[in-house]
Every structure is written in structure tokens, then in C-alpha cells.
PDB file of N, CA and C in Angstrom:
ATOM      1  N   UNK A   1     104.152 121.746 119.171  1.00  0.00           N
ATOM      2  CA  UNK A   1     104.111 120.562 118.320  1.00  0.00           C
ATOM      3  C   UNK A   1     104.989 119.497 118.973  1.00  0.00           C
ATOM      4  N   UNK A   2     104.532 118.145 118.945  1.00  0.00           N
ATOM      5  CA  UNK A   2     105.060 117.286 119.525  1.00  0.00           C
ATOM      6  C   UNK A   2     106.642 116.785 118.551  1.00  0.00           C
ATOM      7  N   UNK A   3     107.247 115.888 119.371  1.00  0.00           N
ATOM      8  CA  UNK A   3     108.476 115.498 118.699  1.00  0.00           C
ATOM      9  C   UNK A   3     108.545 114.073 117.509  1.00  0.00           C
ATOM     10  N   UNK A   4     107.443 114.029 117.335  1.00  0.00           N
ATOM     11  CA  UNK A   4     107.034 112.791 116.567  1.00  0.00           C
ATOM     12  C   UNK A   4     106.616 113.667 115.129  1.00  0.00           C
ATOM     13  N   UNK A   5     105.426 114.749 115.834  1.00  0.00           N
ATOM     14  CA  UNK A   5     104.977 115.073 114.775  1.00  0.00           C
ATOM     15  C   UNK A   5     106.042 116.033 113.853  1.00  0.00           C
ATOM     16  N   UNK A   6     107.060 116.387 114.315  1.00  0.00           N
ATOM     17  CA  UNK A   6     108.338 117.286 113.884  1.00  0.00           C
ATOM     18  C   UNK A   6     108.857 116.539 112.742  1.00  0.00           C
ATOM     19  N   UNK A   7     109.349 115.230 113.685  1.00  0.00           N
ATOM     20  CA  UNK A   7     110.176 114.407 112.771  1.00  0.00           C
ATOM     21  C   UNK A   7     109.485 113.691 111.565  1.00  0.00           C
ATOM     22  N   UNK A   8     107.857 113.138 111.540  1.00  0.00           N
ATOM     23  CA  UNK A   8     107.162 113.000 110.277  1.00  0.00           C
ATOM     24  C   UNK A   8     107.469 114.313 109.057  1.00  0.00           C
ATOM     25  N   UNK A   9     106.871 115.139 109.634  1.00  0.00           N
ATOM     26  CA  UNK A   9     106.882 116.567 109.114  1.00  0.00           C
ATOM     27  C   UNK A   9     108.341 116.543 108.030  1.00  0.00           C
ATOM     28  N   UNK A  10     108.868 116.916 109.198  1.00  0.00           N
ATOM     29  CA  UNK A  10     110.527 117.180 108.220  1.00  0.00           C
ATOM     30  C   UNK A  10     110.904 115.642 107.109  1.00  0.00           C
ATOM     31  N   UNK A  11     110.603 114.598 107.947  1.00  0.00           N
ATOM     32  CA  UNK A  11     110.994 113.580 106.688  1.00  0.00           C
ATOM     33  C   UNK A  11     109.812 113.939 105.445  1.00  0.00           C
ATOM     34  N   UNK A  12     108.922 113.542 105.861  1.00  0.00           N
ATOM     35  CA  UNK A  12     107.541 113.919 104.647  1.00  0.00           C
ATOM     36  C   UNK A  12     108.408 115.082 103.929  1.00  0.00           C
ATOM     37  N   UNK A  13     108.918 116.123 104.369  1.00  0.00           N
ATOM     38  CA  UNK A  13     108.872 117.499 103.271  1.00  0.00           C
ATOM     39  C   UNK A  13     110.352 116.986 102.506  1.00  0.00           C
ATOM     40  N   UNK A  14     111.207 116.458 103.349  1.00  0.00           N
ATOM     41  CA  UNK A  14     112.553 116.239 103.174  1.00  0.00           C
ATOM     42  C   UNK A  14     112.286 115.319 101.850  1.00  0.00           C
ATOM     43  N   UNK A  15     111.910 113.876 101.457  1.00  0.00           N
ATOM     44  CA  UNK A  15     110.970 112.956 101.005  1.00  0.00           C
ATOM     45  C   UNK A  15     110.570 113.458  99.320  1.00  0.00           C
ATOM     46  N   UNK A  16     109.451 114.025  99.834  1.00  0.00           N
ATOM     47  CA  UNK A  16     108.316 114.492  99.303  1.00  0.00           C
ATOM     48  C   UNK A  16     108.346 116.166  98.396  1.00  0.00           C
ATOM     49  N   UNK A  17     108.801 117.128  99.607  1.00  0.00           N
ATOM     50  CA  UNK A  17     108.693 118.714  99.248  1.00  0.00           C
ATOM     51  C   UNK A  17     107.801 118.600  99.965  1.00  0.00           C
ATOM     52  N   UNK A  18     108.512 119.766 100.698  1.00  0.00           N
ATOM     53  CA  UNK A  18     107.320 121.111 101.100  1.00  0.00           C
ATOM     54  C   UNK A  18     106.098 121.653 101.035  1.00  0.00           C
ATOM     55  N   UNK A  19     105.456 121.501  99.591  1.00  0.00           N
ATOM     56  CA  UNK A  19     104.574 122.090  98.727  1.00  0.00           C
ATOM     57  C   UNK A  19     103.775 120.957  99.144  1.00  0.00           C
ATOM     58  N   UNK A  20     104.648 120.128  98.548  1.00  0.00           N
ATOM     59  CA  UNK A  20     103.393 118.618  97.963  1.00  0.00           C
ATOM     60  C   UNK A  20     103.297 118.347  99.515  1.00  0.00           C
ATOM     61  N   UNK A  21     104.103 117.845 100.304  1.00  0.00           N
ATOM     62  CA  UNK A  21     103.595 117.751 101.976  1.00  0.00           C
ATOM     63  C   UNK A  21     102.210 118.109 102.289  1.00  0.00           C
ATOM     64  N   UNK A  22     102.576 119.680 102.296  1.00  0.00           N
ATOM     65  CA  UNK A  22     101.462 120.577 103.256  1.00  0.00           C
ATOM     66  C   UNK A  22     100.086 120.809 102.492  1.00  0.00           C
ATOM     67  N   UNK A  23     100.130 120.098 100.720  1.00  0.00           N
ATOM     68  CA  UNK A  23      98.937 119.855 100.102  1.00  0.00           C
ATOM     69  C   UNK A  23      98.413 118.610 100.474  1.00  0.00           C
ATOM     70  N   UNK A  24      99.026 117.643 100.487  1.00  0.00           N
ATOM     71  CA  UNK A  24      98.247 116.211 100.809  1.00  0.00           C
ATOM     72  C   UNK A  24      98.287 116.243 102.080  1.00  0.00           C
ATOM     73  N   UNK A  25      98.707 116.642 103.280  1.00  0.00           N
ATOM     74  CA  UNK A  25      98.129 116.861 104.313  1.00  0.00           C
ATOM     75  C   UNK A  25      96.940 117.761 104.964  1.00  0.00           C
ATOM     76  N   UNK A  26      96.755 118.973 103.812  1.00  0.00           N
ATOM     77  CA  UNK A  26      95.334 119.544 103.795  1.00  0.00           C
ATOM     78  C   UNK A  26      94.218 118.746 103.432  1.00  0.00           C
ATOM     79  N   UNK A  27      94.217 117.794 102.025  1.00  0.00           N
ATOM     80  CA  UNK A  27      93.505 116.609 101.530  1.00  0.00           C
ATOM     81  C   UNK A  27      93.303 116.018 103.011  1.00  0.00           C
ATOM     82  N   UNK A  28      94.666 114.812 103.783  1.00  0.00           N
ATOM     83  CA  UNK A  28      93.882 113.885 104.104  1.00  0.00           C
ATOM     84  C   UNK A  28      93.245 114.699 105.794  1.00  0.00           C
ATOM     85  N   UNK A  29      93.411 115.852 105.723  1.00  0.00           N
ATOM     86  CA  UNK A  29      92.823 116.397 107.066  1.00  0.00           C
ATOM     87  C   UNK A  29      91.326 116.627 106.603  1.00  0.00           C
ATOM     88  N   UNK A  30      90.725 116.983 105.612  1.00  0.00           N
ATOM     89  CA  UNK A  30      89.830 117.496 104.918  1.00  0.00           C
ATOM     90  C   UNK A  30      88.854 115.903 104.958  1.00  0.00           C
ATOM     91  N   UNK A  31      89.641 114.850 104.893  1.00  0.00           N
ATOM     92  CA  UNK A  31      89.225 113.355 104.899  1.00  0.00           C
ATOM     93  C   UNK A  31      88.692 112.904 106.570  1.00  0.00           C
ATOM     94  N   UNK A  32      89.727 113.506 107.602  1.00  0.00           N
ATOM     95  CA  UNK A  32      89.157 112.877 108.422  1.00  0.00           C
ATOM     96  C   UNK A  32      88.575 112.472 109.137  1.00  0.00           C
ATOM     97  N   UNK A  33      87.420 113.354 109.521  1.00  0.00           N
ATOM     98  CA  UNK A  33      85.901 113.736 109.782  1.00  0.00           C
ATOM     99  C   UNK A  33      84.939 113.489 109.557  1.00  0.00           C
ATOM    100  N   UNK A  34      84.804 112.899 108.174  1.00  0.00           N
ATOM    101  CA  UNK A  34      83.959 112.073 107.597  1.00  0.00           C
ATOM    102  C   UNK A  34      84.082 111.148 108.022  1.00  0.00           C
ATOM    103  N   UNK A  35      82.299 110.503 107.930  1.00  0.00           N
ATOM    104  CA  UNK A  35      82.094 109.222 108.409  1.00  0.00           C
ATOM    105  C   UNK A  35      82.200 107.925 107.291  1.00  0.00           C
ATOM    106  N   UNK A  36      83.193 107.619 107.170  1.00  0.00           N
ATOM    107  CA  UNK A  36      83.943 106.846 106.274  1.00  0.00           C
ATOM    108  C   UNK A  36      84.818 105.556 106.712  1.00  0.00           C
ATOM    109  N   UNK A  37      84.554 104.560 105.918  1.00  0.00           N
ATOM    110  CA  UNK A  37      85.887 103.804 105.953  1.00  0.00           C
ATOM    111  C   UNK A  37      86.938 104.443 105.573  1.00  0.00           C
ATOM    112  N   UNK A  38      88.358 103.713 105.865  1.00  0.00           N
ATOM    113  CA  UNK A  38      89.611 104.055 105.757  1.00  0.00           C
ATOM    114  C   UNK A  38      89.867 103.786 104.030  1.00  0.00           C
ATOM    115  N   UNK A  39      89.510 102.979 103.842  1.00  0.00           N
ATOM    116  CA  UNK A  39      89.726 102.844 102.298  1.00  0.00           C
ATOM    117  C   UNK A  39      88.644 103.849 101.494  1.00  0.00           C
ATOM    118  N   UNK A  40      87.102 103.786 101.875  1.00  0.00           N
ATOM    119  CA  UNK A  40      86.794 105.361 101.345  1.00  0.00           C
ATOM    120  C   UNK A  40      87.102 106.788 101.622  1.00  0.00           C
ATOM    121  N   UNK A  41      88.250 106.894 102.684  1.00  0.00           N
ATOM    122  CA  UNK A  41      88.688 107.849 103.028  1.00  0.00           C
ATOM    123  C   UNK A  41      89.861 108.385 101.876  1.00  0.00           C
ATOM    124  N   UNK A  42      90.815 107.159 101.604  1.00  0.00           N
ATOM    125  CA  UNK A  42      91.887 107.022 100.596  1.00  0.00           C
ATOM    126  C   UNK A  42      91.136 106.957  99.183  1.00  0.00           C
ATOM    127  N   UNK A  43      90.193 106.494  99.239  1.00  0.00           N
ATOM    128  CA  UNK A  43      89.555 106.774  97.913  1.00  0.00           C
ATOM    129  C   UNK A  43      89.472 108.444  97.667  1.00  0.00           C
ATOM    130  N   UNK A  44      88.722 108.710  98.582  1.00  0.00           N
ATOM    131  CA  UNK A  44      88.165 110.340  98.606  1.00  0.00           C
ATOM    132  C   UNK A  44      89.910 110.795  98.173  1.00  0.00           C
ATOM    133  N   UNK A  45      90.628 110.952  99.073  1.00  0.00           N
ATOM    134  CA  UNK A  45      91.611 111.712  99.181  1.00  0.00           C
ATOM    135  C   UNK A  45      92.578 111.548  97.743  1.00  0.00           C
ATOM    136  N   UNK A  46      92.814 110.051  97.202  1.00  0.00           N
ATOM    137  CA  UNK A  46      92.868 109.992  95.719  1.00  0.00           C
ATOM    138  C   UNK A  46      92.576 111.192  94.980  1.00  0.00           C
ATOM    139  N   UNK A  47      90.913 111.052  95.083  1.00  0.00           N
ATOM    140  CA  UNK A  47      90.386 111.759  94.220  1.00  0.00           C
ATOM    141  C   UNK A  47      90.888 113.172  94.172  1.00  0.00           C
ATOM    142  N   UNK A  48      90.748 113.745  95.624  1.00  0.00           N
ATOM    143  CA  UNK A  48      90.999 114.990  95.697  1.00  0.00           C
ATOM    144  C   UNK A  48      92.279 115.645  94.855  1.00  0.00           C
ATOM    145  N   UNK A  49      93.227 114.392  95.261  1.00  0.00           N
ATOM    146  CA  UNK A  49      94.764 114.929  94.802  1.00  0.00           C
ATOM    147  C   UNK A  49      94.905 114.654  93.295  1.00  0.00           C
ATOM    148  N   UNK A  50      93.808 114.062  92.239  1.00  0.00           N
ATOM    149  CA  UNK A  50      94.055 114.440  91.496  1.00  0.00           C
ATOM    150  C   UNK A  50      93.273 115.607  90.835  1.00  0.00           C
ATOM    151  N   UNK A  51      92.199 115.984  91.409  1.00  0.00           N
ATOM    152  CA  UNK A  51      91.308 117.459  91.336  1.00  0.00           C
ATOM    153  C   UNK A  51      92.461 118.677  91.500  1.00  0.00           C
ATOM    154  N   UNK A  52      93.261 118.619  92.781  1.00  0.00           N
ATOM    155  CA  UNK A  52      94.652 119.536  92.517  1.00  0.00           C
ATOM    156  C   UNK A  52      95.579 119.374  91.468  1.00  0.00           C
ATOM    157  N   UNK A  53      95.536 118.306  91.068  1.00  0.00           N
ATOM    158  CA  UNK A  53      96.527 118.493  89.906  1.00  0.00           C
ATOM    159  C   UNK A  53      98.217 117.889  90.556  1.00  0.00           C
ATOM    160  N   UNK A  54      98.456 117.482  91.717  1.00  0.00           N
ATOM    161  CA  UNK A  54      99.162 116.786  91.806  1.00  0.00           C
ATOM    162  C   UNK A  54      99.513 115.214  90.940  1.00  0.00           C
ATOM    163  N   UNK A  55     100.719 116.236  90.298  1.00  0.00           N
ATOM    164  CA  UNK A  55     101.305 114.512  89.612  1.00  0.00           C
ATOM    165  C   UNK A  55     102.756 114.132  90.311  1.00  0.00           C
ATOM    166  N   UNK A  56     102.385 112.558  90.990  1.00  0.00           N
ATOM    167  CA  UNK A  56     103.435 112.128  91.638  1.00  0.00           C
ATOM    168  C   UNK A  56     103.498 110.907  91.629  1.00  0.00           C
ATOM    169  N   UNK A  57     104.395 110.215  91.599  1.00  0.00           N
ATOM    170  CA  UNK A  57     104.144 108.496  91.512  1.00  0.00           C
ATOM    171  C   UNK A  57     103.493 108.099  92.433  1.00  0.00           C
ATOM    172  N   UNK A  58     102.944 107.187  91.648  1.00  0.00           N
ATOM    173  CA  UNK A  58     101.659 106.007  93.057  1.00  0.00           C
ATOM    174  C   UNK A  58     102.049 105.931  94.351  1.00  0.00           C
ATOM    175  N   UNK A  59     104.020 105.689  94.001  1.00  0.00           N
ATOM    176  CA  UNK A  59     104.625 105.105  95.606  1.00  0.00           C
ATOM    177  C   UNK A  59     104.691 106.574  96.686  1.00  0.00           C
ATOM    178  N   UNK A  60     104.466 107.919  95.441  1.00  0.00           N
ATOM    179  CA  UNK A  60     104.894 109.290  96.413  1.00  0.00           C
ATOM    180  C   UNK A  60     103.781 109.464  97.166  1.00  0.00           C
ATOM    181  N   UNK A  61     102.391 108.934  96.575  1.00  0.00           N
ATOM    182  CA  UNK A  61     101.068 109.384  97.089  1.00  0.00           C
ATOM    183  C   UNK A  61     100.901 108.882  97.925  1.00  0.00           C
ATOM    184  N   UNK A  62     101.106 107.558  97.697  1.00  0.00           N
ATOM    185  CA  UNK A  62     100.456 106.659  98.785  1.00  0.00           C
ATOM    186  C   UNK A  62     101.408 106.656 100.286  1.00  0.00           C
ATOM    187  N   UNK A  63     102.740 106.973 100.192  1.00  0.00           N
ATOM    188  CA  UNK A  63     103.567 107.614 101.192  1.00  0.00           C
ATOM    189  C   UNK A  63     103.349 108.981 101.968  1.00  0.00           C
ATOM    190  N   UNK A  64     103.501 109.698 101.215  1.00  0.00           N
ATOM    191  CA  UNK A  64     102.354 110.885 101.443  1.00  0.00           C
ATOM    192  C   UNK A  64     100.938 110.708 102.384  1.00  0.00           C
ATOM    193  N   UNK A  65      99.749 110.235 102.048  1.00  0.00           N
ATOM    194  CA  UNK A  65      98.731 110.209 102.206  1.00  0.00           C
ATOM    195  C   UNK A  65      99.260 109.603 103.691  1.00  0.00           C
ATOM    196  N   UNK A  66     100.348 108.064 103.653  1.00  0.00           N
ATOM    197  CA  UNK A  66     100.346 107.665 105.064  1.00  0.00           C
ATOM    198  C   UNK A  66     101.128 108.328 106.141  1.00  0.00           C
ATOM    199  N   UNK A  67     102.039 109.235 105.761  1.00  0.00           N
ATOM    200  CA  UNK A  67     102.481 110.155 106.779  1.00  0.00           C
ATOM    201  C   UNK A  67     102.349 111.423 107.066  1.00  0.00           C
ATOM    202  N   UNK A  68     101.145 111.834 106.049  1.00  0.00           N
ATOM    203  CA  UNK A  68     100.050 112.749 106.552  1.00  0.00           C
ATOM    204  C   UNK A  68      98.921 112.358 107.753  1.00  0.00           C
ATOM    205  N   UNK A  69      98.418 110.811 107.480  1.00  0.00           N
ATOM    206  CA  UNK A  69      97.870 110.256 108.363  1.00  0.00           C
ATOM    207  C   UNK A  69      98.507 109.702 109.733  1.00  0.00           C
ATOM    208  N   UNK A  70      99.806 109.401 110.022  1.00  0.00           N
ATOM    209  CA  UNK A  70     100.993 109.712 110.872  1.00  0.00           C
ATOM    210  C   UNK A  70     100.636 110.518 111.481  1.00  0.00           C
ATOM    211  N   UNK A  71     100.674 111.645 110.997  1.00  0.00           N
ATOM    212  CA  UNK A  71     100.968 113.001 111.686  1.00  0.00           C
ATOM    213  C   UNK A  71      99.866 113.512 112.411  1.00  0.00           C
ATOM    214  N   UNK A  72      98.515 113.384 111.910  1.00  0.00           N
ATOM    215  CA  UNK A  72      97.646 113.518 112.197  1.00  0.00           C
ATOM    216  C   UNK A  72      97.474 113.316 113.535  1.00  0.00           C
ATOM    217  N   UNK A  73      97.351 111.516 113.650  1.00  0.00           N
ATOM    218  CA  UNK A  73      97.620 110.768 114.821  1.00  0.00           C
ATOM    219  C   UNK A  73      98.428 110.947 116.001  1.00  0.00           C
ATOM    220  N   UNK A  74      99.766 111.689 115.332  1.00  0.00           N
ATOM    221  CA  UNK A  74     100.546 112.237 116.619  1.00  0.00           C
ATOM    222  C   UNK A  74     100.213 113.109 116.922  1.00  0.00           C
ATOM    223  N   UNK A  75      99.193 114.285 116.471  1.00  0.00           N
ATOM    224  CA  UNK A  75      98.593 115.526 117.029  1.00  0.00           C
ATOM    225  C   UNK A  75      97.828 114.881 118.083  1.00  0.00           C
ATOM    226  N   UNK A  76      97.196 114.245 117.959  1.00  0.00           N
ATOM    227  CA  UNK A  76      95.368 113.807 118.389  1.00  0.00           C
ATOM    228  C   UNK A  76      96.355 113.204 119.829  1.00  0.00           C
ATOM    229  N   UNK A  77      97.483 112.336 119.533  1.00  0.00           N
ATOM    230  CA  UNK A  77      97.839 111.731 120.647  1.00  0.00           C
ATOM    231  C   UNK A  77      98.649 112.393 121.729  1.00  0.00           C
ATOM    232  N   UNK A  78      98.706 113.569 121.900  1.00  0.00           N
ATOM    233  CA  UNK A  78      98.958 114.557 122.553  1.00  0.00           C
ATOM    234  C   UNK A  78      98.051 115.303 123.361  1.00  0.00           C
ATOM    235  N   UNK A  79      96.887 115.372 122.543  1.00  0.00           N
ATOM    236  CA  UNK A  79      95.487 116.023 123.185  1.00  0.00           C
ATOM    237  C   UNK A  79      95.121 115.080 124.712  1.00  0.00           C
TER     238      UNK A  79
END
């Protein structure tokens, strides 16, 4: 694992938790494959996280969702 994607990681869980992290980062991985806009991507992934039952403030999600998508990016940019 790269050193970018470490340091998202640990702030996101540090942040966020652990739990809730490695759930909305299953969501927006589950998002990114689809052939979608970015805003129907965040739509989708919305949705999803409230199908889990995650309750978190607007500002946790939407933080969340973007340094899940962070992280993502620092995988891919390693490849």
C-alpha cells in the first residue's frame, strides 16, 4: 500500500471510525465502475449508505464518500 493511501486511511478511520470508513469505502468502490457521472455516482452511493443504515451527519458522509474516493485514486495511481 502506498504512503498516501496509508495516511487517507488512518485519518478517514481516525475522523470517521473504523467501521464507518471501511463501509463507505466498500459503497463508493461498489460505485466506481459504473458508467456514471460523478454526481450519479454520489447519488448512487447516498443511496446505498442509507440502505446500510448508516446514520452520520451530512458533513461525515460527504467527507467520507471524498476520502474514500481519495483513496481509491491513490491505489489506481500506483498501478
Amino acid at each position: 500500500m502506498n504512503i498516501k493511501a496509508v495516511a487517507i486511511s488512518s485519518f478517514a478511520r481516525f475522523i470517521l471510525g473504523g467501521n464507518v470508513f471501511s463501509r463507505l469505502l466498500s459503497v463508493v468502490t461498489r460505485q466506481q465502475d459504473k458508467v456514471l457521472s460523478g454526481a450519479e455516482k454520489r447519488h448512487a452511493a447516498l443511496e446505498d449508505i442509507k440502505t446500510i443504515g448508516l446514520e452520520l451527519a451530512e458533513w461525515a458522509v460527504n467527507l467520507g464518500i471524498e476520502l474514500a474516493v481519495a483513496w481509491l485514486k491513490s491505489k489506481s495511481d500506483t498501478k
